[in-house]
C-alpha atoms as a PDB file:
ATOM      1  CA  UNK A   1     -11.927 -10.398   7.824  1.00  0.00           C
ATOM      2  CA  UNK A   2     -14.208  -8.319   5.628  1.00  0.00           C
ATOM      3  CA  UNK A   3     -17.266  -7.249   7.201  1.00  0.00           C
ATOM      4  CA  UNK A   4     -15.244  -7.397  10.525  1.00  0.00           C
ATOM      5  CA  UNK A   5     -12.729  -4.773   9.655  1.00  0.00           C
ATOM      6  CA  UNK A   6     -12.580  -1.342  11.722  1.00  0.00           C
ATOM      7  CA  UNK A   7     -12.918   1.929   9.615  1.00  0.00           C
ATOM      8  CA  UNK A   8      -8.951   1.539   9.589  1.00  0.00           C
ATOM      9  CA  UNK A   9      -9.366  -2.147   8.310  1.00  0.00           C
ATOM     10  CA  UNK A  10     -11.586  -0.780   5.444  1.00  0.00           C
ATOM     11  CA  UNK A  11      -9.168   2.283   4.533  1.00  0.00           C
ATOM     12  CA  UNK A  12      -5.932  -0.385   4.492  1.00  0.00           C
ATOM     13  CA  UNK A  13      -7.929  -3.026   2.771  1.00  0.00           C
ATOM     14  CA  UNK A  14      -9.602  -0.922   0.179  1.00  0.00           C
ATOM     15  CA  UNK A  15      -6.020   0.582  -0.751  1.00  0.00           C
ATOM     16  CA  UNK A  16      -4.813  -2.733  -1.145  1.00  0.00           C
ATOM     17  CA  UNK A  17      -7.160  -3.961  -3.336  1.00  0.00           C
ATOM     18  CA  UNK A  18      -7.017  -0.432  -5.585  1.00  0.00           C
ATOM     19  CA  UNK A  19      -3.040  -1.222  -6.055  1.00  0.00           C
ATOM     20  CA  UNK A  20      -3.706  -2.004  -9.363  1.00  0.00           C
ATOM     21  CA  UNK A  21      -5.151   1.202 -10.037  1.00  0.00           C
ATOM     22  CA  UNK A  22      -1.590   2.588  -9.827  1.00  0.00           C
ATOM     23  CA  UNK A  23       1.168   0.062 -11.006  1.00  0.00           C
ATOM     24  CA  UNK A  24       0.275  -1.419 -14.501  1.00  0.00           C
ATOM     25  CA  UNK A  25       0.685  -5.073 -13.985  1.00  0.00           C
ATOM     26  CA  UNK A  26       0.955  -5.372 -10.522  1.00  0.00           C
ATOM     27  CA  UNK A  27      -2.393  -7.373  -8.407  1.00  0.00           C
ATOM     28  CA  UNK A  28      -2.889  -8.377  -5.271  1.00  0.00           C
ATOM     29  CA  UNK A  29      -3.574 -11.655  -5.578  1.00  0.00           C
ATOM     30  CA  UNK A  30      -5.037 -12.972  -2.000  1.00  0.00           C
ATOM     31  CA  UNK A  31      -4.579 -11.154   1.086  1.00  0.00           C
ATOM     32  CA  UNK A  32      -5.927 -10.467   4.388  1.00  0.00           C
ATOM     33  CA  UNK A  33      -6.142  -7.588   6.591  1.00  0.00           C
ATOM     34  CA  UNK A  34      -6.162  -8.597  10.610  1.00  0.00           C
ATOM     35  CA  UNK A  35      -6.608  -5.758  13.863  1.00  0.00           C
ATOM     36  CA  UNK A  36      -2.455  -5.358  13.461  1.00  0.00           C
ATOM     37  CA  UNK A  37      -0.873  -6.160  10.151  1.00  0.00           C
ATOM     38  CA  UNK A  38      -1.741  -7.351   6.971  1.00  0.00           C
ATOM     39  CA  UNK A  39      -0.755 -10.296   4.995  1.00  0.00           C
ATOM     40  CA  UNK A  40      -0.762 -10.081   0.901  1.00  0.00           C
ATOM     41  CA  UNK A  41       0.503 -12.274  -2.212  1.00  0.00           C
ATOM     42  CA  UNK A  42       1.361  -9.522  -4.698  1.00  0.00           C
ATOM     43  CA  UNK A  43       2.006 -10.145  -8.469  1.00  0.00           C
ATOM     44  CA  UNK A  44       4.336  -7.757  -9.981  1.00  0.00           C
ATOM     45  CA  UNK A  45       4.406  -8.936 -13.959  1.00  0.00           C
ATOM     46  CA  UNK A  46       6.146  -6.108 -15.229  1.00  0.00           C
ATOM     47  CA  UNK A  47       8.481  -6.076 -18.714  1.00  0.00           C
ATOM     48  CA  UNK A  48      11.501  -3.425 -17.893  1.00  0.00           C
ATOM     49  CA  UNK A  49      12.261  -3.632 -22.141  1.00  0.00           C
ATOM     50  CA  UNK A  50       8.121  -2.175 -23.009  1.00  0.00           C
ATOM     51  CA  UNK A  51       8.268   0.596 -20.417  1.00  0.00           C
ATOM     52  CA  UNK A  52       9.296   3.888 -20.464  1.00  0.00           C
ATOM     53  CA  UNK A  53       9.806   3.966 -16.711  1.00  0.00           C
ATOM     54  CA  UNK A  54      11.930   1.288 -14.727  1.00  0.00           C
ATOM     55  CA  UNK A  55       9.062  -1.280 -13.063  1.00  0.00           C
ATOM     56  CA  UNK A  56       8.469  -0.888  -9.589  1.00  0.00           C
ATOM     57  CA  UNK A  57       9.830  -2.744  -6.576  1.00  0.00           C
ATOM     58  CA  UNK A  58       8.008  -4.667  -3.855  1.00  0.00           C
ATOM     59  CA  UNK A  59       8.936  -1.406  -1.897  1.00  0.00           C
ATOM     60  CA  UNK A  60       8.211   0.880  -4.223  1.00  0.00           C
ATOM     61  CA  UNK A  61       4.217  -0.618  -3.579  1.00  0.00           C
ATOM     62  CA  UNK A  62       4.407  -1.038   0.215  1.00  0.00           C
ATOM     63  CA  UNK A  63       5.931   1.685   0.579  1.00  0.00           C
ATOM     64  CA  UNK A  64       3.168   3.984  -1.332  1.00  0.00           C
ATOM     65  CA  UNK A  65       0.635   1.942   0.073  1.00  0.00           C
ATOM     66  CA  UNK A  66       1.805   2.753   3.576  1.00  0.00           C
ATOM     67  CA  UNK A  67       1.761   6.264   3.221  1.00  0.00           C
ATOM     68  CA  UNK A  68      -1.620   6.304   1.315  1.00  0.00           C
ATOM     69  CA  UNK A  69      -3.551   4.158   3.898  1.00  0.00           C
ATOM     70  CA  UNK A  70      -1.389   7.019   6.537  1.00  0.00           C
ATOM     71  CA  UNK A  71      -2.501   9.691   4.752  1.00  0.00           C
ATOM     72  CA  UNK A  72      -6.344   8.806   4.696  1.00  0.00           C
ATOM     73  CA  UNK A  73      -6.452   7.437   8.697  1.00  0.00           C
ATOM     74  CA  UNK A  74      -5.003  10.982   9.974  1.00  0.00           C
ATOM     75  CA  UNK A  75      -7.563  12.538   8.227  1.00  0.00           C
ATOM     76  CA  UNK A  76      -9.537  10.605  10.862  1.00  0.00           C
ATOM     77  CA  UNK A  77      -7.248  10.732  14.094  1.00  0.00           C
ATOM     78  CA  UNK A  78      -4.292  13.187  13.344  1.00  0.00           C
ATOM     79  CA  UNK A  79      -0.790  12.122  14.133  1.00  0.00           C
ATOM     80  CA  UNK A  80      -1.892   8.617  14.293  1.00  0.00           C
ATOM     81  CA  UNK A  81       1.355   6.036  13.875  1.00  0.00           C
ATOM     82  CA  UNK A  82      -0.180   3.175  11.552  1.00  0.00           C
ATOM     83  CA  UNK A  83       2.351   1.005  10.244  1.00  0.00           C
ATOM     84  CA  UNK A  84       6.072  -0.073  11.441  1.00  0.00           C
ATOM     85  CA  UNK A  85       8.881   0.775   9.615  1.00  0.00           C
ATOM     86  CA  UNK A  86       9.930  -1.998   7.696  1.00  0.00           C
ATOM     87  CA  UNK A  87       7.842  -4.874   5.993  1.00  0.00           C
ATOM     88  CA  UNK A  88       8.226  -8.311   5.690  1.00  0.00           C
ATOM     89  CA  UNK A  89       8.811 -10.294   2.152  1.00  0.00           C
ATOM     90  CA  UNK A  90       8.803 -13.614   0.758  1.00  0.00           C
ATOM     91  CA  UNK A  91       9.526 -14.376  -2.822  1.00  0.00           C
ATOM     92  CA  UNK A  92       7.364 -17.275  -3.848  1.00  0.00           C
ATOM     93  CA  UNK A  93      10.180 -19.709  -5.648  1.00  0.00           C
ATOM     94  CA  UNK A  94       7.336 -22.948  -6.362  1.00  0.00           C
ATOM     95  CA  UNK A  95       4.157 -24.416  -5.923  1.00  0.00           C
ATOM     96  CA  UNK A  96       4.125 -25.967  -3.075  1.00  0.00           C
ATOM     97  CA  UNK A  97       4.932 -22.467  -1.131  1.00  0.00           C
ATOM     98  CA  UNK A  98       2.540 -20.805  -2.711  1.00  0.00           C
ATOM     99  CA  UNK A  99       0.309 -23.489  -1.836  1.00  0.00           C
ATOM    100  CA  UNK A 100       1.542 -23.190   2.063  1.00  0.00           C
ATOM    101  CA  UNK A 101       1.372 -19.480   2.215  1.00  0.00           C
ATOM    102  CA  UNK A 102      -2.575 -19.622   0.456  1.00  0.00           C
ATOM    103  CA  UNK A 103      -3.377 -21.398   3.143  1.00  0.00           C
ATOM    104  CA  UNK A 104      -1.493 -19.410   6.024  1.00  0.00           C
ATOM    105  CA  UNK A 105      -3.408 -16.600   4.594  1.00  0.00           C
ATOM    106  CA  UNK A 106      -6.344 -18.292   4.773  1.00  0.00           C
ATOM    107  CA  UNK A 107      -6.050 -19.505   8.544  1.00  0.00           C
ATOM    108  CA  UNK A 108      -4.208 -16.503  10.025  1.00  0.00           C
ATOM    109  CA  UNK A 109      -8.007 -14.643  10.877  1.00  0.00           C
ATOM    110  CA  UNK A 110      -8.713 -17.953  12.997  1.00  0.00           C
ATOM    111  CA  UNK A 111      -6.024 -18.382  14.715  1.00  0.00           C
ATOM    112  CA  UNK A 112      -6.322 -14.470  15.679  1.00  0.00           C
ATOM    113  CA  UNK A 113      -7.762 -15.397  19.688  1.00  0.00           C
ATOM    114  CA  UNK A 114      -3.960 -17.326  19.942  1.00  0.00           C
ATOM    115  CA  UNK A 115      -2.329 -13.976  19.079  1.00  0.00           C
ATOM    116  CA  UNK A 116      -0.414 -12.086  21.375  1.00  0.00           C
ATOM    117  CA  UNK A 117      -1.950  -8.632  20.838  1.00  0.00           C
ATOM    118  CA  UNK A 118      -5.412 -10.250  20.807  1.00  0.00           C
END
């Protein structure tokens, strides 16, 4: 979406892409942010045995991302409710659904006008 994105867009996609910033060996490695949800492939490469703190889960990161991207849009609009409660995950077992979910990634911002909450 990129250029596309609302001021909200921007906020959620900028956090997203700064997720690294704040989880050693953790990237998002393709995403895309649409009008209502997000979609992301994130990496967590994390060795439990070098750290001095247990690595972090898949909810550990959504759920501080969530309340980040919260935290910056009700500085905009106050009391805003951003996100649903839970989140959606998918553990990439092979190539071939990595390969499927690349390209679902890819196609979801065209197929946007078929959406129900377009």
């Amino acid at each position: 979406m990129g250029n596309d994105l609302t001021v909200y867009g921007r906020i959620a996609e900028n956090n997203l892409l700064n997720i690294h910033n704040y989880y050693d060996d953790v990237n998002v490695i393709k995403h895309v942010v649409m009008p209502n949800h997000i979609h992301a492939v994130i990496s967590i490469g994390c060795d439990e045995a070098a750290r001095k703190n247990p690595c972090p889960t898949l909810g550990n990161i959504v759920g501080a991302y969530k309340a980040e991207v919260t935290r910056e849009i009700r500085k905009i609009t106050p009391g805003y409710t951003v996100w649903q409660a839970r989140f959606y995950e998918h553990i990439i077992r092979n190539e071939f659904d990595f390969e499927d979910i690349w390209t679902y990634i890819d196609e979801n911002p065209i197929k946007w006008e078929n959406d129900d909450y377009y």
